[in-house]
Protein backbone atom coordinates (compact mmCIF):
# COMPACT_ATOMS: atom_id res chain seq x y z
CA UNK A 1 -9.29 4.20 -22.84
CA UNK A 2 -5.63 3.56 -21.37
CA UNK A 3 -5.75 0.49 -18.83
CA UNK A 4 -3.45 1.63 -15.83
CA UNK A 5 -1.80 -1.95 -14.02
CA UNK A 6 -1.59 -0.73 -10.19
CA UNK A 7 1.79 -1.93 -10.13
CA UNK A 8 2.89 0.62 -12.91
CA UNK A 9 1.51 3.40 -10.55
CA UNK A 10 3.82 4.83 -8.64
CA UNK A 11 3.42 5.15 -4.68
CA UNK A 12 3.06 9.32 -3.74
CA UNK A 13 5.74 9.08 -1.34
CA UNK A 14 7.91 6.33 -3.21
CA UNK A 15 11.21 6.19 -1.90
CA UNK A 16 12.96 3.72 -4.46
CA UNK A 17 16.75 3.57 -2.63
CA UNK A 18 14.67 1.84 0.37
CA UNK A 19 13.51 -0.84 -1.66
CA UNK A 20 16.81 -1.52 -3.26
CA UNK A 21 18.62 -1.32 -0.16
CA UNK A 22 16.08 -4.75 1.19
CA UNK A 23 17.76 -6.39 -1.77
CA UNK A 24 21.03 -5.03 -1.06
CA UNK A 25 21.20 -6.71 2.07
CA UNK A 26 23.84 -9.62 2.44
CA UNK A 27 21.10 -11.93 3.31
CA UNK A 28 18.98 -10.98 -0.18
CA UNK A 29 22.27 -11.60 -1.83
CA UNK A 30 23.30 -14.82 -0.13
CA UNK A 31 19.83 -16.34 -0.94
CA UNK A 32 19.00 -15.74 3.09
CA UNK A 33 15.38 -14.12 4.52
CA UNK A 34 14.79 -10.34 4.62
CA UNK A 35 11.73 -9.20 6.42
CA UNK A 36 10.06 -6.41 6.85
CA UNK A 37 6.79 -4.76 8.67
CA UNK A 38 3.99 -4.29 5.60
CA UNK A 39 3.62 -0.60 7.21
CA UNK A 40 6.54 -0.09 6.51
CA UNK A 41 6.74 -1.45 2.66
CA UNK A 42 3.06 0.12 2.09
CA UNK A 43 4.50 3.64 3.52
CA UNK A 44 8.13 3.89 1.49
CA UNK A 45 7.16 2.20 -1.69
CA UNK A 46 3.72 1.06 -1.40
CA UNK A 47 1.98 -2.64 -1.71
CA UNK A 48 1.71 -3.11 -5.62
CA UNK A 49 5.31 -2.15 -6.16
CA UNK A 50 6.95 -4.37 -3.36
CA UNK A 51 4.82 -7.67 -4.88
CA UNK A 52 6.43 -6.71 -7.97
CA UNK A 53 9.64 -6.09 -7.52
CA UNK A 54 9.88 -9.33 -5.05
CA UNK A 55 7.99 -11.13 -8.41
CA UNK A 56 10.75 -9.72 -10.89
CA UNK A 57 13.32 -10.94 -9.12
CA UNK A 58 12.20 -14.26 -8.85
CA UNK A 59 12.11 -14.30 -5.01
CA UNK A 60 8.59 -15.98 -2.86
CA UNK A 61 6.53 -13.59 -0.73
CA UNK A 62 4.75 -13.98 2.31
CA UNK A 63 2.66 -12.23 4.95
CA UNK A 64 2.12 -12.98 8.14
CA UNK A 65 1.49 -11.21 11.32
CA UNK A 66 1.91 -7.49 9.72
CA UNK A 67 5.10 -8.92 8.13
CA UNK A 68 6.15 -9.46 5.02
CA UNK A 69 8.84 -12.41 4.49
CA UNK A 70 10.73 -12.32 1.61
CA UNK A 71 12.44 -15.60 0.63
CA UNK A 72 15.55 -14.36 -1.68
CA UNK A 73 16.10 -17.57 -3.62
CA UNK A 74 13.83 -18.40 -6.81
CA UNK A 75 13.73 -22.24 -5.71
CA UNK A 76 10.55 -24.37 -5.49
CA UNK A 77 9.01 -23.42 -2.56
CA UNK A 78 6.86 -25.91 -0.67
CA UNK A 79 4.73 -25.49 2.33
CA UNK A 80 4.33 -28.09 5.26
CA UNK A 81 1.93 -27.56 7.70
């Protein structure tokens, strides 16, 4: 039996020049905050495949509010509340 990871599945309507142009973006580059509505990500590329391309590039996720912040700098992150 073949064990498929959900991230190695590809999204039907996967639209891979969308997700490359969120990292494009001067503020991705620059280390700055990219955002974008998780309808969005979940309709162009899909859920699994955004987590993992934010993951492979070393950058933090987080949801909030229908949105998904993207913090484009592999730093320690810490959370105050």
């Amino acid at each position: 039996m073949q064990i498929v990871h959900a991230a190695t599945v590809r999204h039907p309507n996967a639209n891979p020049s969308w997700c490359a142009r969120i990292f494009d973006a001067k503020a991705a580059r620059t280390g700055g905050i990219v955002r974008r509505a998780v309808r969005d990500v979940e309709r162009e590329i899909g859920r699994p495949a955004f987590v993992s391309e934010v993951s492979r590039r070393g950058f933090h996720l987080v949801e909030c509010g229908g949105q998904f912040i993207i913090i484009c700098n592999a730093g320690e992150m810490i959370v105050h509340t």
